[in-house]
Protein backbone atom coordinates (compact mmCIF):
# COMPACT_ATOMS: atom_id res chain seq x y z
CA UNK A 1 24.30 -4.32 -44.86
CA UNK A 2 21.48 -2.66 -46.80
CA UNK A 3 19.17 -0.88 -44.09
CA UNK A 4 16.13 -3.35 -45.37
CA UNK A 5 18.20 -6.26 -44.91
CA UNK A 6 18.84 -6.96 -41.31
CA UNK A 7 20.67 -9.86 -39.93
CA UNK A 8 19.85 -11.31 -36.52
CA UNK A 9 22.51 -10.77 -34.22
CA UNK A 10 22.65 -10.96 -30.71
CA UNK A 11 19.72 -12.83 -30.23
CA UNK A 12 20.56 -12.91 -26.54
CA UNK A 13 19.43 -9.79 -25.92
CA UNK A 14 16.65 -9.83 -23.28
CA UNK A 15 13.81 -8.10 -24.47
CA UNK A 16 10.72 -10.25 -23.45
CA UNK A 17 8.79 -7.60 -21.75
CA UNK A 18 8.75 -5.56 -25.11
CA UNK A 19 6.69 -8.49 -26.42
CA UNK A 20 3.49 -8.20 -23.74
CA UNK A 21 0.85 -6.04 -23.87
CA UNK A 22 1.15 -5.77 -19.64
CA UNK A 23 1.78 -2.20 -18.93
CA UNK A 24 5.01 -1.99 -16.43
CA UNK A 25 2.57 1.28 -15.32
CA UNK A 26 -0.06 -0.50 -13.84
CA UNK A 27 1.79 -1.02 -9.63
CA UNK A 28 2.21 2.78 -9.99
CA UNK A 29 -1.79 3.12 -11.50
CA UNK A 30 -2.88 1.44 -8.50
CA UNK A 31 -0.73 3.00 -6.09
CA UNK A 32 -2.18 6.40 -6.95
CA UNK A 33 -5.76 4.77 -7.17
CA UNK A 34 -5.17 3.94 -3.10
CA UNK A 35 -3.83 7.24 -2.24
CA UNK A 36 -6.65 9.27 -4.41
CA UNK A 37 -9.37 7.26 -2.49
CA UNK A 38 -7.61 8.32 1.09
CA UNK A 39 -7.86 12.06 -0.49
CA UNK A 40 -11.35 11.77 -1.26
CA UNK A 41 -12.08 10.27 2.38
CA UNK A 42 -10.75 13.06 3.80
CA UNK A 43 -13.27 15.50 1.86
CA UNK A 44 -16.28 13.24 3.04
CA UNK A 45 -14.93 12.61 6.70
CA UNK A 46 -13.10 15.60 7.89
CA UNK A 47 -11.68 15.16 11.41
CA UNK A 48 -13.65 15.57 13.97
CA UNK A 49 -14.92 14.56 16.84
CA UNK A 50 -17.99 12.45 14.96
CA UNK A 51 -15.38 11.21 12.20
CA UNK A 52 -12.43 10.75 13.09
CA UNK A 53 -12.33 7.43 14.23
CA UNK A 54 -13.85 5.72 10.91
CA UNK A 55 -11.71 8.10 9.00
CA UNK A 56 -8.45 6.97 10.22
CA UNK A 57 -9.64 3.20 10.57
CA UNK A 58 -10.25 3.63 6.79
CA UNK A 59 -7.02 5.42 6.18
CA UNK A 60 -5.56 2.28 7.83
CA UNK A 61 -7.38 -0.44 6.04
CA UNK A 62 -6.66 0.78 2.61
CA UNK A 63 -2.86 1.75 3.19
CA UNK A 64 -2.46 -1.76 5.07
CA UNK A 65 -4.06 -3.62 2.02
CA UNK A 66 -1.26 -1.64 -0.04
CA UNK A 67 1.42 -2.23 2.00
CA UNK A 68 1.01 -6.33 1.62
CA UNK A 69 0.11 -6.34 -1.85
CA UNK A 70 2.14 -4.11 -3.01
CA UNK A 71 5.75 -5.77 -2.84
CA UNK A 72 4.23 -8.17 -5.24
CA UNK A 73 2.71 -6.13 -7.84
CA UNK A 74 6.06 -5.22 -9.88
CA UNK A 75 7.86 -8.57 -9.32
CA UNK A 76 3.77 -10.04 -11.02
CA UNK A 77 4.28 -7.44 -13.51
CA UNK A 78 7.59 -8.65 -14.67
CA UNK A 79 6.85 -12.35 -14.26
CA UNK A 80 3.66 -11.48 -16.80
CA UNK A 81 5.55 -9.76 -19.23
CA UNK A 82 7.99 -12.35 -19.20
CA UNK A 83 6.01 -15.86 -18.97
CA UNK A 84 2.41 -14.60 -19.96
CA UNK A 85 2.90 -16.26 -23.73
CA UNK A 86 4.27 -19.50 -22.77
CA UNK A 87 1.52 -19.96 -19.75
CA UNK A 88 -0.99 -22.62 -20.15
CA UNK A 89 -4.57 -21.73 -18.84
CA UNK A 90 -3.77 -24.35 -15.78
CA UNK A 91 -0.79 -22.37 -15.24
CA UNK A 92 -2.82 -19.22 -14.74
CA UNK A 93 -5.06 -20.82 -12.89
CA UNK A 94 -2.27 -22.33 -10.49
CA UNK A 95 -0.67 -19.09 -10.19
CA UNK A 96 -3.35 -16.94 -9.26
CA UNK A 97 -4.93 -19.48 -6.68
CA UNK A 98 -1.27 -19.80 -5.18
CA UNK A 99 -1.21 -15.31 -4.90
CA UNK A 100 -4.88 -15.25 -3.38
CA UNK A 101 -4.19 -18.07 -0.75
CA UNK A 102 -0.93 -16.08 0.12
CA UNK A 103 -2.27 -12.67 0.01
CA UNK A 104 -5.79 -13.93 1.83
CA UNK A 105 -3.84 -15.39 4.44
CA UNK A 106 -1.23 -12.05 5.06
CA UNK A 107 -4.32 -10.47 5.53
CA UNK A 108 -6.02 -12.89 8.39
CA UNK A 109 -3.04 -12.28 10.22
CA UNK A 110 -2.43 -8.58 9.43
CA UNK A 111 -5.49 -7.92 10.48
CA UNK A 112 -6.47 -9.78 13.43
CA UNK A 113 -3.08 -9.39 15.59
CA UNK A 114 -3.56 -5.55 14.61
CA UNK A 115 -7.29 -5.35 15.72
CA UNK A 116 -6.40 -7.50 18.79
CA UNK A 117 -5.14 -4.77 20.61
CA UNK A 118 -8.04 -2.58 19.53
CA UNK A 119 -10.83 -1.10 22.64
CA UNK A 120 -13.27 -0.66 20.00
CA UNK A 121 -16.59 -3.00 20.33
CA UNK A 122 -16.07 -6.63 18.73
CA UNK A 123 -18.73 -5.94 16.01
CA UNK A 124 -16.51 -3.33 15.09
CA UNK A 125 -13.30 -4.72 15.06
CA UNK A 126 -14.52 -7.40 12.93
CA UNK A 127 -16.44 -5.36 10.19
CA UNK A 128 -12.58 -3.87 9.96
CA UNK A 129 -11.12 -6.99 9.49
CA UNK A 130 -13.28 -8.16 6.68
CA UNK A 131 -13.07 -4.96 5.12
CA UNK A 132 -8.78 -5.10 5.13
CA UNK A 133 -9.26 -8.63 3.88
CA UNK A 134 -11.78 -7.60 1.03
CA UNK A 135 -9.82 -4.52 0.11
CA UNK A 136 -6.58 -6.53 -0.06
CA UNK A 137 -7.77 -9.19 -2.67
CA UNK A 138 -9.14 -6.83 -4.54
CA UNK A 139 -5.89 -4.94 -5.36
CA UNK A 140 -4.63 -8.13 -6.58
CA UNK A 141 -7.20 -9.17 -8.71
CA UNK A 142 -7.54 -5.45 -10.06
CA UNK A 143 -3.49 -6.43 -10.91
CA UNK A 144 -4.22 -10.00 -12.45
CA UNK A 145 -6.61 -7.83 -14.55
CA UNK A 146 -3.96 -6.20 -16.43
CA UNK A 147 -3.50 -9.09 -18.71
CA UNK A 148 -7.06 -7.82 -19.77
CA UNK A 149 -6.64 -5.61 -23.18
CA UNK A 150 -9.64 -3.58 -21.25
CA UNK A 151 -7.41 -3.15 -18.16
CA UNK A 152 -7.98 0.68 -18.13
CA UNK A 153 -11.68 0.24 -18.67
CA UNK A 154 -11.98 -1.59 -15.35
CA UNK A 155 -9.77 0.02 -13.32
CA UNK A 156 -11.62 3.16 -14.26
CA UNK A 157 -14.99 1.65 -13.33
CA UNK A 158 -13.47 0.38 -10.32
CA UNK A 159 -12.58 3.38 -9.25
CA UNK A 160 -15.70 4.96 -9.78
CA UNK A 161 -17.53 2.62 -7.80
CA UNK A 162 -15.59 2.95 -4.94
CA UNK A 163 -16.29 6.86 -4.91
CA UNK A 164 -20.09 5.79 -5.15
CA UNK A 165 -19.75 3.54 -2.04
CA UNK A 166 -18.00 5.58 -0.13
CA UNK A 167 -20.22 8.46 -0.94
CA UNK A 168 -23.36 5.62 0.18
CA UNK A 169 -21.60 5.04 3.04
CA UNK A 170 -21.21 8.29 4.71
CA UNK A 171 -24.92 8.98 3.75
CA UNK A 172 -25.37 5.78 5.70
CA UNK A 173 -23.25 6.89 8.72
CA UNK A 174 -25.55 10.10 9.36
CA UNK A 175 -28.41 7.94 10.93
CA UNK A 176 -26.44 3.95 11.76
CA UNK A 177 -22.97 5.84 12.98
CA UNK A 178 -19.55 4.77 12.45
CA UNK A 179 -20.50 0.80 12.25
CA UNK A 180 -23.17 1.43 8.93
CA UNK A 181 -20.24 3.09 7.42
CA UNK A 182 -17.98 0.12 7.46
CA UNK A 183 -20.52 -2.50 7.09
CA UNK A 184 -21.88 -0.87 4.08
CA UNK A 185 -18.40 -0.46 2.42
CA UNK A 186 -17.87 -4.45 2.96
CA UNK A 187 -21.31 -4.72 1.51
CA UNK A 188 -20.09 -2.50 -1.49
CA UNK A 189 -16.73 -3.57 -1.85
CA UNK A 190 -17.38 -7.37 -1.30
CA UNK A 191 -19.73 -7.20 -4.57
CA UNK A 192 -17.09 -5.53 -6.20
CA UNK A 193 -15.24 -8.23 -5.45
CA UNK A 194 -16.83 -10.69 -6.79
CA UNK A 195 -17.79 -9.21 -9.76
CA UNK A 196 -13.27 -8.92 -10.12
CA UNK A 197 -13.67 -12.78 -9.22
CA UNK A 198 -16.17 -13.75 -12.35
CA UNK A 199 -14.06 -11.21 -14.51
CA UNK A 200 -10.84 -13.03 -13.58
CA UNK A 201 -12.34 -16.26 -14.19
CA UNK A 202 -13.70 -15.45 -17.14
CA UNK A 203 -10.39 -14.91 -18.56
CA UNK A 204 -8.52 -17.96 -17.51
CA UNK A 205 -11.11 -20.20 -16.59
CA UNK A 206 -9.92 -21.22 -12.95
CA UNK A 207 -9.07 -24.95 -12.67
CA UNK A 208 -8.46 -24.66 -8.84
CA UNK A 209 -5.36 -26.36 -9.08
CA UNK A 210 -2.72 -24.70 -7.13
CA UNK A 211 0.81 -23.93 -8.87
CA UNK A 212 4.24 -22.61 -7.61
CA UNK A 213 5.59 -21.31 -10.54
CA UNK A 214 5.38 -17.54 -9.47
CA UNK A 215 7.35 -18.15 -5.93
CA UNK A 216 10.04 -20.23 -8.60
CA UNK A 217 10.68 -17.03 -10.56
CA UNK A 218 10.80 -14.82 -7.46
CA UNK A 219 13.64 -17.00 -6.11
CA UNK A 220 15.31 -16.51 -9.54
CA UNK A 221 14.67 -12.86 -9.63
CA UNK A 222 14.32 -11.77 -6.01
CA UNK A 223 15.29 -8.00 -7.86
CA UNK A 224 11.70 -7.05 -8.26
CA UNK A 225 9.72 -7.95 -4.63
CA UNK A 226 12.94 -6.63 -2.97
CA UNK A 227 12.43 -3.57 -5.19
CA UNK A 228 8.58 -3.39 -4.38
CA UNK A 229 9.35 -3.14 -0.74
CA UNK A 230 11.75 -0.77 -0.89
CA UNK A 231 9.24 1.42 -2.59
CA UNK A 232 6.35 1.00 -0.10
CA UNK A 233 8.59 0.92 3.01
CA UNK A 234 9.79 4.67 0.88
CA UNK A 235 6.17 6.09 0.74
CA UNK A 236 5.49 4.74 4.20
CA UNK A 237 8.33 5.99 6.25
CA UNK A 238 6.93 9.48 6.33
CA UNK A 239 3.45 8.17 7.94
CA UNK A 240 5.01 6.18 10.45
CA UNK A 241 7.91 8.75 11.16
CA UNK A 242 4.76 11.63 11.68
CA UNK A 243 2.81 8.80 13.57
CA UNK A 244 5.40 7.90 16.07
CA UNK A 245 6.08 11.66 16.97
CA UNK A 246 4.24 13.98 19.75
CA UNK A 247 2.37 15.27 17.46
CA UNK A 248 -0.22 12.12 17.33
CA UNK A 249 -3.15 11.02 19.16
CA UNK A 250 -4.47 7.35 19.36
CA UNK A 251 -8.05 6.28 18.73
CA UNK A 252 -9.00 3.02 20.09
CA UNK A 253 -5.54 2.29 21.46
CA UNK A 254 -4.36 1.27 18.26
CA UNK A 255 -5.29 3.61 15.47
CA UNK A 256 -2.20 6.23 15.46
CA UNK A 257 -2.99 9.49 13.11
CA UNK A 258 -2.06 13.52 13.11
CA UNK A 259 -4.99 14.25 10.82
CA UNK A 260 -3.18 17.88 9.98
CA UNK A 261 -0.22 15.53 8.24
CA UNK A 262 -2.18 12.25 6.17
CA UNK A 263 -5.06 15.00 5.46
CA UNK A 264 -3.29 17.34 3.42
CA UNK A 265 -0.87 14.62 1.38
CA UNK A 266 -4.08 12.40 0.62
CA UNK A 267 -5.83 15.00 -0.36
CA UNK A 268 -2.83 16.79 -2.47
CA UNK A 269 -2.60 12.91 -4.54
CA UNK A 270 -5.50 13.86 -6.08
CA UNK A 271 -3.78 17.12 -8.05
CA UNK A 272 -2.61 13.78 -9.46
CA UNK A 273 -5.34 12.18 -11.20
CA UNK A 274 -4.83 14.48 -14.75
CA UNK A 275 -1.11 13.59 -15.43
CA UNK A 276 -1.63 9.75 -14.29
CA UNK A 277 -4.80 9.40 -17.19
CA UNK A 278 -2.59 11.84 -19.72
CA UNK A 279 0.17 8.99 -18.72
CA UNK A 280 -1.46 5.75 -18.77
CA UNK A 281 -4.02 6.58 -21.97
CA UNK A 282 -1.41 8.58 -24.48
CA UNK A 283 2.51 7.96 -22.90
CA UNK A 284 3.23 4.17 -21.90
CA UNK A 285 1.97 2.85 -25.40
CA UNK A 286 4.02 5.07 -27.37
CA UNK A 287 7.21 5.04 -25.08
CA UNK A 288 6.95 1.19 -24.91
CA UNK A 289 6.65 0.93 -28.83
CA UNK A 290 9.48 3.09 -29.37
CA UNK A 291 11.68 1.26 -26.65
CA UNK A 292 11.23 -2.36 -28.42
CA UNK A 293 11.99 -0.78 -31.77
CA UNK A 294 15.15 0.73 -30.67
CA UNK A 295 15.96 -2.16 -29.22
CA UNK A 296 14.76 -4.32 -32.02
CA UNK A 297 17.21 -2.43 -34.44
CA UNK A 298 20.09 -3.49 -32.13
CA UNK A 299 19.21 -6.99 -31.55
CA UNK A 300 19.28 -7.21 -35.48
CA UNK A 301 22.61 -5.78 -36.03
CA UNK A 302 20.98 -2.61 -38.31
CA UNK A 303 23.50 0.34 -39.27
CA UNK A 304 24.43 2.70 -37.63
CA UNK A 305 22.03 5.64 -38.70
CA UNK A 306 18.42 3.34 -38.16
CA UNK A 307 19.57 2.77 -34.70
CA UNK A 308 20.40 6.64 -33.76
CA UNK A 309 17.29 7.78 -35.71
CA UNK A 310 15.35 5.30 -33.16
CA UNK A 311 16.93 6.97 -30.54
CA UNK A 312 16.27 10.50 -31.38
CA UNK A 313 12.54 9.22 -32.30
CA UNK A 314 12.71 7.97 -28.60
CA UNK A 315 14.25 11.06 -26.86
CA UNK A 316 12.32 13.22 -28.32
CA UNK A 317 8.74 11.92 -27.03
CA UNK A 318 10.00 11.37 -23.42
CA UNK A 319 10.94 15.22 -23.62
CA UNK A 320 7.86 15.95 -25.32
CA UNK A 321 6.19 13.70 -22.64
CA UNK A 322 7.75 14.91 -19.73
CA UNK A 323 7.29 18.14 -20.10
CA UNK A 324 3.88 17.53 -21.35
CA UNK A 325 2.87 15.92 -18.00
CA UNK A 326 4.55 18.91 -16.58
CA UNK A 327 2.57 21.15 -17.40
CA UNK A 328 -0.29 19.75 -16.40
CA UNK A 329 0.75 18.95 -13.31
CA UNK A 330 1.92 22.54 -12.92
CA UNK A 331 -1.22 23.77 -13.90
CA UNK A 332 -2.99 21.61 -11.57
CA UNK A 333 -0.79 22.58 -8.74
CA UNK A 334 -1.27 26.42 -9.16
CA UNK A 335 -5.21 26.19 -9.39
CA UNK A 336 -5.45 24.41 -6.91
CA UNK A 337 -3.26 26.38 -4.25
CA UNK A 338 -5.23 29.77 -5.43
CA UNK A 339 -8.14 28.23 -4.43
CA UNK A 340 -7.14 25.98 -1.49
CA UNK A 341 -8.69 28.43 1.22
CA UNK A 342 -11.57 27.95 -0.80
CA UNK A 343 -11.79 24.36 -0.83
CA UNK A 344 -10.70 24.28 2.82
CA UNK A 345 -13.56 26.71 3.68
CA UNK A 346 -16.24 24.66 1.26
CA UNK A 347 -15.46 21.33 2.84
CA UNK A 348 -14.97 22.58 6.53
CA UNK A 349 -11.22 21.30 6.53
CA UNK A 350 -9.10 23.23 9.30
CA UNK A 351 -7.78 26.35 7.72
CA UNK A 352 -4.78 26.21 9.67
CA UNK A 353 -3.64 23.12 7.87
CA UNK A 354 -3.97 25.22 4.28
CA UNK A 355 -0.29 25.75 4.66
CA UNK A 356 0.41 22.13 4.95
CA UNK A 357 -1.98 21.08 1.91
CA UNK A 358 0.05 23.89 -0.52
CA UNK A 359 3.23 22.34 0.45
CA UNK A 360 2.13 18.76 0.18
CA UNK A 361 0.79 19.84 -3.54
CA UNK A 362 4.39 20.54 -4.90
CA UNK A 363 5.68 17.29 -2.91
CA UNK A 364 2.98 15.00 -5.23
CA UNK A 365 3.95 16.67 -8.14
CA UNK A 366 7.88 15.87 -7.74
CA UNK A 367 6.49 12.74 -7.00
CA UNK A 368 4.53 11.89 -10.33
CA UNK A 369 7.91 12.86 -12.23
CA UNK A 370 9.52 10.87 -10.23
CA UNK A 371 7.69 7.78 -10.65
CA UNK A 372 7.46 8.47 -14.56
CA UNK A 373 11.19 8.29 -14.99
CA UNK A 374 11.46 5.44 -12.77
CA UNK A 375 8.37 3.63 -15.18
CA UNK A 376 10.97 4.28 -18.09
CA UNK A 377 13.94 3.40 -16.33
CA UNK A 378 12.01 -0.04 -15.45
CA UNK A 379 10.79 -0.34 -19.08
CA UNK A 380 14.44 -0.11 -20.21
CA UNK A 381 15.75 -2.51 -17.56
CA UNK A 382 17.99 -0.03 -15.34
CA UNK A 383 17.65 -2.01 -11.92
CA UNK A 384 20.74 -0.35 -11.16
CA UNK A 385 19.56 3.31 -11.36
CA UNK A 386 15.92 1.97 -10.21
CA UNK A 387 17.10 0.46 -6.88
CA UNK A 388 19.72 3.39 -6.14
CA UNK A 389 16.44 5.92 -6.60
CA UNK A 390 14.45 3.80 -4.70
CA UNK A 391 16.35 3.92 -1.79
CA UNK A 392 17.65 7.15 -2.39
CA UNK A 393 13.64 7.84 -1.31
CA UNK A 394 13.10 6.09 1.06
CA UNK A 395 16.63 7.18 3.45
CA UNK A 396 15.87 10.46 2.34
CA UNK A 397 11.80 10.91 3.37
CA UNK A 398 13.03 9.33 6.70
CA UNK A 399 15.64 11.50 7.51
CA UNK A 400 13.78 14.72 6.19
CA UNK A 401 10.45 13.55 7.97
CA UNK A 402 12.19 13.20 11.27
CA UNK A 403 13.51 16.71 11.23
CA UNK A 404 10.20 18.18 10.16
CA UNK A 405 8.51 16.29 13.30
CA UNK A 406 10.75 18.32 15.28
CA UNK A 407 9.89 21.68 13.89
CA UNK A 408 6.55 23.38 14.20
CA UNK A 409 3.52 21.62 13.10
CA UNK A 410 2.79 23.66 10.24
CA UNK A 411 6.40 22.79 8.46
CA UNK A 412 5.64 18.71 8.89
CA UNK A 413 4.60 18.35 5.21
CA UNK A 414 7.88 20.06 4.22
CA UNK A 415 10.05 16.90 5.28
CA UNK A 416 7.81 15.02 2.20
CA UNK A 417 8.15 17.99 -0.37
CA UNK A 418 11.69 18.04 0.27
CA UNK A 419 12.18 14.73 0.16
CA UNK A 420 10.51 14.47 -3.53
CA UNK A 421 12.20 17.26 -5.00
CA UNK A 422 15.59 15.99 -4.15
CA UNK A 423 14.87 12.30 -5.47
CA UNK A 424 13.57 13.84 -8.63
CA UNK A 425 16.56 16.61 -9.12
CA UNK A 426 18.71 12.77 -8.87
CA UNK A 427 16.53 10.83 -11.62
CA UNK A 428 16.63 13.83 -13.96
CA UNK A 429 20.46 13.88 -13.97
CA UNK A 430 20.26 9.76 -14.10
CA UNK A 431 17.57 10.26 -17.13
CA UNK A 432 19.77 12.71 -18.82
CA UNK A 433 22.72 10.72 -18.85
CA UNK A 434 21.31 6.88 -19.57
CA UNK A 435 19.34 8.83 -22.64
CA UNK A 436 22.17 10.72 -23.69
CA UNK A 437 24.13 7.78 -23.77
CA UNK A 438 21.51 4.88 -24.29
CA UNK A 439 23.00 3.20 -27.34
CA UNK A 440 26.23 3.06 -25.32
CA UNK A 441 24.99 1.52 -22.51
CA UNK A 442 22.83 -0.81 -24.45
CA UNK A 443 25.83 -2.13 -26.61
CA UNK A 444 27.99 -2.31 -23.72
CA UNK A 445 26.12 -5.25 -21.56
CA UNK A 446 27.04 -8.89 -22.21
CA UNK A 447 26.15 -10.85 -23.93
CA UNK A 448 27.25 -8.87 -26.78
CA UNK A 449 29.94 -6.46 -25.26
CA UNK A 450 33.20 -9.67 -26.34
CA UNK A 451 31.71 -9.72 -30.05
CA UNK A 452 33.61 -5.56 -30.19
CA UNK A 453 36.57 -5.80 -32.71
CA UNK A 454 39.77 -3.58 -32.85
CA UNK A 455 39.20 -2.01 -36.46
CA UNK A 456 39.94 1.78 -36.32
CA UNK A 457 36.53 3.46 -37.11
CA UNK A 458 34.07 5.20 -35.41
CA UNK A 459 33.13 3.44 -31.78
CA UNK A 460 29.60 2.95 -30.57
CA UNK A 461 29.30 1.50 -27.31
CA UNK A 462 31.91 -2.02 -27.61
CA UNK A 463 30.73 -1.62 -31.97
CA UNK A 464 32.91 -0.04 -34.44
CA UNK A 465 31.36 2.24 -37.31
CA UNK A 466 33.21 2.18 -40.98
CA UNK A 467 31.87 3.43 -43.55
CA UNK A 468 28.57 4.48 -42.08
CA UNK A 469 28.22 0.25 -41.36
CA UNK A 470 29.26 -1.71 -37.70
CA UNK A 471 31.72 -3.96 -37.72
């Protein structure tokens, strides 16, 4: 076979999400989006007497609104890259109506039986409630917006105008106290969300006709919402581990915190923000085009030589990659942590906690090369190695988190670093290998693997190589 002349072969070979333009990136965009807001709330409301209730009740609201949108977002992700060309506009329609009835209605209850139990005045406790609800439909329609080619583009000015209300709202909160803060934030962020609403249906035209198609192919592939918990419940555990130790105090009877603990990890998540642009503006693209033409070559049976040349072309940018985002996390890291005292000091943070932030800084950094290999592993359909990692977290930041509520308050940031450092030392050595070995593994899986034949020659995978040709 002449290496312009390529047969199909193997035409099993499931590659459908190489053929969307949905970025398998975008659960982990929005993930850091949440967490970088909680940083910057912690710059505008340090913890004190005056702030710390509305600081923790907003720490609450926004990592509640991730925690029961979340499980959905990569099991969406894969059921867009999968279905999104064979969809009819009633189909998106149906589907969308179907996630905002379910995720509206988590959020009723979410909210209301947590609130319930809440001292604070009923005024209060209801402003909260609307703002979980508004925060947690925006999440998904930011999501249902990555079928948008200017996906970035809004996520970036979403994210901006959050900081803006935010920034309104404390200015608010100097003169109409902790209940102008969170009514002015549902103000803000209940335009915002309607301005997601016209831009969603904009681009499918809602029919308000309901459909169940989404909860069909969840049944089929329960993989991916099982997967998305795993990873919450992972970047949870430490909170609620911290929370449920001595260290805490409760505002309102229902609001747990240790401000020393969710302070300096929010506020480390935004060291972040560089290598998560560098990723999602200049990486995915590339690594995703590269993927589907490596795997292009072996769905069309090409020789032996077009295929490894793929590869290398493929290795060699997620090195390049890697160790770009490296070093600008690196970089990041070590400003920052010169100049933390600094920061502390400008912002009139604790400097006791300075100790905690540093530590928490190289924790977030394991953590962004973490969730970059597990973003190629995903584009390359590991689940295996995905769901072992996964886990691997979340056991791991229990355990770790548990001992480091034991120890002295200063070391309670330690259980998180650790915890990062060892799940990414693991997904290195899984990286190295399924890279090292890729067309292997690749040619290996059915439904390919019985069409090997016993012809001495070189062996790729279940292929034979003679004469520089598989046979």
């Amino acid at each position: 076979m002449s290496d312009h002349k390529l047969q199909p072969h193997a035409m099993d070979l499931k590659t459908e999400h190489f053929n969307s333009r949905v970025s398998s990136y975008n659960p982990w965009l929005i993930i850091f989006m949440c967490y970088s807001f909680l940083g910057i709330i912690c710059f505008l409301l340090p913890d004190d007497i005056t702030h710390g209730f509305t600081r923790i009740t907003l720490f609450y609201a926004l990592l509640g609104s991730l925690f029961i949108t979340a499980p959905f977002y990569f099991v969406f992700i894969r059921f867009l890259n999968e279905k999104l060309k064979i969809l009819s506009n009633v189909d998106r329609s149906g589907i969308f109506l179907i996630l905002i009835i379910s995720i509206f209605t988590l959020a009723v209850i979410g909210a209301v039986v947590f609130m319930f139990f809440s001292d604070a005045s009923v005024v209060f406790n209801l402003s909260v409630i609307i703002l979980f609800i508004l925060l947690s439909l925006n999440w998904l329609l930011l999501l249902f917006l990555s079928i948008s080619r200017q996906f970035l583009l809004i996520a970036a000015c979403y994210f901006i105008a959050i900081i803006g209300i935010l920034l309104v709202g404390t200015g608010v909160e100097l003169f109409a106290g902790e209940i102008g803060l969170i009514n002015v934030l549902n103000l803000g962020i209940g335009a915002v969300f309607f301005i997601l609403w016209y831009l969603v249906s904009e681009k499918i035209k809602i029919t308000y006709t309901v459909k169940l198609d989404f909860f069909s192919f969840v049944k089929q592939k329960p993989y991916y919402l099982i997967f998305g918990l795993i990873v919450i419940l992972g970047i949870f555990i430490d909170k609620i581990v911290i929370w449920s130790s001595d260290l805490s105090k409760i505002y309102a009877h229902v609001f747990v915190s240790f401000s020393a603990y969710e302070t300096s990890v929010a506020m480390a998540f935004l060291t972040a923000i560089p290598p998560v642009i560098y990723f999602v503006l200049n990486v995915e693209k590339r690594i995703h085009v590269k993927s589907k033409k490596l795997y292009e070559s072996i769905n069309l049976g090409s020789q032996l030589n077009i295929i490894e040349n793929n590869q290398r072309e493929l290795t060699e940018y997620i090195l390049k990659a890697f160790f770009n985002i490296l070093k600008i996390q690196v970089t990041t890291v070590f400003s920052v942590n010169y100049l933390a005292t600094q920061i502390f000091s400008l912002f009139k943070l604790p400097l006791e906690n300075v100790i905690l932030f540093r530590t928490a800084l190289w924790g977030v950094a394991c953590f962004v090369l973490f969730s970059f290999i597990v973003t190629i592993l995903l584009n390359w359909d590991f689940k295996g190695s995905v769901l072992f990692l996964s886990l691997l977290f979340l056991v791991i930041n229990m355990i770790t988190s548990y001992i480091a509520s034991h120890l002295d308050q200063r070391y309670t940031t330690y259980g998180f670093s650790f915890t990062c450092l060892i799940v990414l030392l693991a997904a290195l050595i899984i990286l190295v290998y399924t890279i090292k070995n890729l067309i292997y593994i690749v040619f290996k899986n059915p439904p390919i693997a019985y069409k090997a034949k016993i012809i001495k020659g070189k062996r790729i995978g279940n292929y034979l190589i003679k004469n520089g040709k598989r046979v």
